[in-house]
Protein backbone atom coordinates (compact mmCIF):
# COMPACT_ATOMS: atom_id res chain seq x y z
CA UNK A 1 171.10 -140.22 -141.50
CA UNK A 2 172.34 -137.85 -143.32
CA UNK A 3 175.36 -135.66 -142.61
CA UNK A 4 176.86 -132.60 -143.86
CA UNK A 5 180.24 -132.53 -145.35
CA UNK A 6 182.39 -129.35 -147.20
CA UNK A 7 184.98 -129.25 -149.62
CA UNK A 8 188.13 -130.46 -148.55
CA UNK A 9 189.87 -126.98 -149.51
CA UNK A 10 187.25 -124.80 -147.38
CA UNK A 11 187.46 -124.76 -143.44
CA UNK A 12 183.99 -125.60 -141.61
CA UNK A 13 182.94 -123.43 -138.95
CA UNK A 14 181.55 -125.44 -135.99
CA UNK A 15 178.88 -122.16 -136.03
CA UNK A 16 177.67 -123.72 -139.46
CA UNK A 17 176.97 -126.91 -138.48
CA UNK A 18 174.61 -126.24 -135.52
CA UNK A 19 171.23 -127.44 -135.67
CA UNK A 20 168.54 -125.28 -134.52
CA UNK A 21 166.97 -125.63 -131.28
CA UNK A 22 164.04 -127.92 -131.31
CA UNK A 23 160.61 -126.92 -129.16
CA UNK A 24 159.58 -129.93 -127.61
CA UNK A 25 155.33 -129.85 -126.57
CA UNK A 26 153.96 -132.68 -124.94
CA UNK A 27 151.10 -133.76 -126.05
CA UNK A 28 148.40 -134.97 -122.92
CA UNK A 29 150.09 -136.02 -119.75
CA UNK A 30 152.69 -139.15 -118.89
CA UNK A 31 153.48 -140.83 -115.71
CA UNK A 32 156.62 -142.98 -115.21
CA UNK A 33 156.24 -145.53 -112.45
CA UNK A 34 158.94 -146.29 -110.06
CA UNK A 35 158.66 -148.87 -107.40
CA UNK A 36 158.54 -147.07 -103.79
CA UNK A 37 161.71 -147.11 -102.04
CA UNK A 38 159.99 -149.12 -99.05
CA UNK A 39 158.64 -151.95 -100.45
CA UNK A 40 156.99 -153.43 -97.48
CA UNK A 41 153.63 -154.89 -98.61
CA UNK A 42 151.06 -153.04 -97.76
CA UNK A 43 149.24 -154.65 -94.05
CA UNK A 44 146.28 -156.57 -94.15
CA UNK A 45 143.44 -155.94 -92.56
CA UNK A 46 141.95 -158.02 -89.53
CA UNK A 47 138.30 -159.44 -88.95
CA UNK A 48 136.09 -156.81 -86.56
CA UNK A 49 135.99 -159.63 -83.86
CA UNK A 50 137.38 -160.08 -80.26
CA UNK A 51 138.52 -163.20 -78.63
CA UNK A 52 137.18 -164.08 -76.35
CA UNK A 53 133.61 -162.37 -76.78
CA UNK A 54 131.90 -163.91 -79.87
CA UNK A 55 131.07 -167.48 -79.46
CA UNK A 56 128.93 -168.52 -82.62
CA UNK A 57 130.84 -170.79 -84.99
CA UNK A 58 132.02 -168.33 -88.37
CA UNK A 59 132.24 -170.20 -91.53
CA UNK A 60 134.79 -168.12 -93.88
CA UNK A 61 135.88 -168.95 -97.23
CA UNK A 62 138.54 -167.16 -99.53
CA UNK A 63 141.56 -165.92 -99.32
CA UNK A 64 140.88 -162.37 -98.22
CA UNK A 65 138.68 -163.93 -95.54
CA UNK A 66 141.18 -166.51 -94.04
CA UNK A 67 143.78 -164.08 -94.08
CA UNK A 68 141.44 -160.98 -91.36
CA UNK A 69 140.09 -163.74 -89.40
CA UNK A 70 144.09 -165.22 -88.94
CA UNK A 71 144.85 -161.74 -88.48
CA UNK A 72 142.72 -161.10 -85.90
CA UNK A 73 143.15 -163.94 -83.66
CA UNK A 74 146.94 -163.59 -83.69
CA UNK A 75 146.51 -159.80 -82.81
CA UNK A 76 144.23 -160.57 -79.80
CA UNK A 77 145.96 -163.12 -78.31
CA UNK A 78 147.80 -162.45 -74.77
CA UNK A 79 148.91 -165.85 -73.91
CA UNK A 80 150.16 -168.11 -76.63
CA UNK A 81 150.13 -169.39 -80.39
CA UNK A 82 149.89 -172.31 -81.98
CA UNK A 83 150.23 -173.13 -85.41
CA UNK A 84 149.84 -175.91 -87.44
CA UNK A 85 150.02 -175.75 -91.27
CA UNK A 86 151.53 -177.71 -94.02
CA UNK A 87 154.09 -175.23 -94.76
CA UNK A 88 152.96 -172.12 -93.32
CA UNK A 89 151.89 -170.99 -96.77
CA UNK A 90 153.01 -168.26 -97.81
CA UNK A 91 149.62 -166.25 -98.60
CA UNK A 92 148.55 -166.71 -95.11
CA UNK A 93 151.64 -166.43 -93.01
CA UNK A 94 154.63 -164.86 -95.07
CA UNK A 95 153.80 -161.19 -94.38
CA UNK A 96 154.65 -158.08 -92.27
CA UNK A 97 151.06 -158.12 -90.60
CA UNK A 98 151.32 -161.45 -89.47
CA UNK A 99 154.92 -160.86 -88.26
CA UNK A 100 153.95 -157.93 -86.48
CA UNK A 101 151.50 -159.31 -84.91
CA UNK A 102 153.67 -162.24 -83.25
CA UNK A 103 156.26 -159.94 -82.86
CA UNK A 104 154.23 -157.74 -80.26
CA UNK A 105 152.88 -160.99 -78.65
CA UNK A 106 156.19 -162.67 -78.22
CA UNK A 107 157.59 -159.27 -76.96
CA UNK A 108 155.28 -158.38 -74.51
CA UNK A 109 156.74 -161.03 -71.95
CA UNK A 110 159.06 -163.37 -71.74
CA UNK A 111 156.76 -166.22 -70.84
CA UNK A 112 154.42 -165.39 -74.12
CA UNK A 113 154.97 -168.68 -76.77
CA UNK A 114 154.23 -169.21 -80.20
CA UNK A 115 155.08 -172.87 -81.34
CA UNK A 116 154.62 -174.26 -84.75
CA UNK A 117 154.57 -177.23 -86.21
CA UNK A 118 155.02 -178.25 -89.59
CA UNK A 119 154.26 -181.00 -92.22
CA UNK A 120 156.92 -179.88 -94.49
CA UNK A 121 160.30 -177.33 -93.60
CA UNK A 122 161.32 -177.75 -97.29
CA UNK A 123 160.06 -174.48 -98.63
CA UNK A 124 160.54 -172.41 -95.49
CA UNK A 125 164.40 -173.62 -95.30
CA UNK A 126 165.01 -172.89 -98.89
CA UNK A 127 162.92 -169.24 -99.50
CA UNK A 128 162.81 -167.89 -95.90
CA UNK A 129 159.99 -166.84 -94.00
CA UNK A 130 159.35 -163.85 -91.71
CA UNK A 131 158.12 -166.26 -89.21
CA UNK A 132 161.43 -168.42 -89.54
CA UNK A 133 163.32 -165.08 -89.55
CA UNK A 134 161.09 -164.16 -85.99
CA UNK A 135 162.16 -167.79 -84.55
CA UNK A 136 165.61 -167.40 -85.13
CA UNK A 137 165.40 -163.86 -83.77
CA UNK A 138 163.66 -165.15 -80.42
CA UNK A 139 164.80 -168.22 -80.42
CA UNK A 140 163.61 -168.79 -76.81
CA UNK A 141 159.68 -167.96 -77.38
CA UNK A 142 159.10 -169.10 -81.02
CA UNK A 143 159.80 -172.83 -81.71
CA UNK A 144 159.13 -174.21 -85.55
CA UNK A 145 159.45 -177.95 -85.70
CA UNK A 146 157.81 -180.75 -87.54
CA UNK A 147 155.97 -183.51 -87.52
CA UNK A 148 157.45 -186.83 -87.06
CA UNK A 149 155.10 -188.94 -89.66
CA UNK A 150 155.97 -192.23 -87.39
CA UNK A 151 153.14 -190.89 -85.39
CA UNK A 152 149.83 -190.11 -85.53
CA UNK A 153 148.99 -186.32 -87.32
CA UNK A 154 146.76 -184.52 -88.70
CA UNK A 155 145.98 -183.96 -91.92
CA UNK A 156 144.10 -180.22 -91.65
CA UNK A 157 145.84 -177.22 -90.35
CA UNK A 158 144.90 -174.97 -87.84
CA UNK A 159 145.65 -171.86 -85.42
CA UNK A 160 144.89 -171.85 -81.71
CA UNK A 161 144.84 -168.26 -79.71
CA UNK A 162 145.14 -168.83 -76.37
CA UNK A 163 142.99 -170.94 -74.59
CA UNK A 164 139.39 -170.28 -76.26
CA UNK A 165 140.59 -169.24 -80.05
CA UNK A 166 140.81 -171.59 -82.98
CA UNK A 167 140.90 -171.18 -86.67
CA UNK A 168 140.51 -174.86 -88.41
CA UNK A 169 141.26 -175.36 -92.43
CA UNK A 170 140.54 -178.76 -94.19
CA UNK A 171 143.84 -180.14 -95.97
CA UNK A 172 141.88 -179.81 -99.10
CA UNK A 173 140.26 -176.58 -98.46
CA UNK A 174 142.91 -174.48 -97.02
CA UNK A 175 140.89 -171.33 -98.39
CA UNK A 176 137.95 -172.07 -96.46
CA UNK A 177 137.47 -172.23 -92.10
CA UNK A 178 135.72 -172.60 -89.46
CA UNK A 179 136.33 -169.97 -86.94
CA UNK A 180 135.94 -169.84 -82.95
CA UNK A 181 136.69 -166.87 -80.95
CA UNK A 182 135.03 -168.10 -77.94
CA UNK A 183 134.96 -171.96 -77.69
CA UNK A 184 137.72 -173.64 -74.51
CA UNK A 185 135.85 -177.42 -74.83
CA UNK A 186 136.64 -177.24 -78.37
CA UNK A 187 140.15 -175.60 -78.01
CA UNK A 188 140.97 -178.21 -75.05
CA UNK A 189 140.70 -180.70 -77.72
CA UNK A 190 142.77 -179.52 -80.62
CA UNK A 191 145.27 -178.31 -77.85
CA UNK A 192 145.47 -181.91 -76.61
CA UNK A 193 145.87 -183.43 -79.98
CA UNK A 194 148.64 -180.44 -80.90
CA UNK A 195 150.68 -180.97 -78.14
CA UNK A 196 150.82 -184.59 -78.35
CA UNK A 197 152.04 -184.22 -81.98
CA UNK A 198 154.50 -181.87 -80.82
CA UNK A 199 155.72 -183.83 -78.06
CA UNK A 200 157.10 -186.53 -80.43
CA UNK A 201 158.23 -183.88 -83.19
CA UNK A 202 161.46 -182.97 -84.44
CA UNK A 203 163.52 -179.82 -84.86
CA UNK A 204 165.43 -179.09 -88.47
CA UNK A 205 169.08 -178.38 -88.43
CA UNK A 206 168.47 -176.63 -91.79
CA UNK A 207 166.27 -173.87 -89.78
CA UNK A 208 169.17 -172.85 -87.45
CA UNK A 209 170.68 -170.14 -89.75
CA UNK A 210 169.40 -167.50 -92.31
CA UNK A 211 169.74 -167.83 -96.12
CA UNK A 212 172.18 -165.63 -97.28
């Protein structure tokens, strides 16, 4: 770059070394993003259907599809949860909706449960969870445990909303379900076979507290 000297026997007027002012024009427009200042993800939307009222068997399959009709039944429920997953993933179950949606259950009455029941604490212990964070909030009305492998489990994972609701996932097609919003004879039985699982389970010390 080049810069302007004078002669070592001739003073230099700051005035003379000024640069004219430059006109700046923008050319088209520009847009800088910057991440919102709330960065709660944005909630999810749940399936148009009521427990309770629909009783034809729904088969669902995706992602997008899993996640309204889990949505849903957790949202309707007045009673109590159960879940059963391998983790409780966290594209189904790690997110404000879902959260809220216990949340409101759980705080509606002292006597409302939500148990789950897990294959693996690993993940959950190590990155967090909002539904860890919710158990250790409520301690008293949401239970996570897991499954003690020296009995018999299950292998698929499912949700069941109240007594008549039930969302069932193959272990190897978590992304797909079958979904019942009216069925007790079939909830009976995955109730049955959830609570005896759960009756032989075992808590995690590594649950008790937050990650820092």
């Amino acid at each position: 770059m080049y810069k302007p000297s004078a002669p070592d026997h001739e003073p230099v007027d700051d005035q003379d070394l000024e640069l004219p002012a430059i006109e700046f024009v923008a050319q088209g427009s520009f847009s800088i993003h910057n991440p919102d200042s709330d960065s709660s993800p944005a909630a999810w939307p749940a399936a148009d259907y009521q427990l309770g009222d629909y009783r034809e068997l729904l088969r669902i399959d995706g992602i997008d599809a899993v996640r309204s009709h889990t949505l849903a039944l957790l949202q309707h429920a007045q009673h109590s949860l159960c879940i059963y997953s391998p983790d409780l993933e966290p594209w189904l179950y790690n997110h404000s909706s879902i959260s809220a949606a216990c949340s409101a259950l759980l705080l509606a009455h002292p006597q409302k449960k939500l148990r789950i029941l897990l294959r693996d604490t690993t993940r959950i212990a190590r990155e967090g969870h909002v539904l860890l964070a919710l158990s250790q909030r409520l301690s008293s009305r949401c239970s996570i445990r897991k499954v003690n492998t020296e009995y018999d489990y299950s292998d698929d994972a499912w949700l069941i909303a109240d007594n008549c609701g039930l969302l069932v996932r193959k272990a190897q097609q978590l992304t797909r379900a079958v979904v019942y919003y009216n069925d007790p004879a079939r909830v009976r039985q995955s109730q049955r076979v959830f609570d005896a699982m759960w009756d032989v389970s075992r808590s995690d010390v590594n649950l008790r507290s937050m990650r820092l």
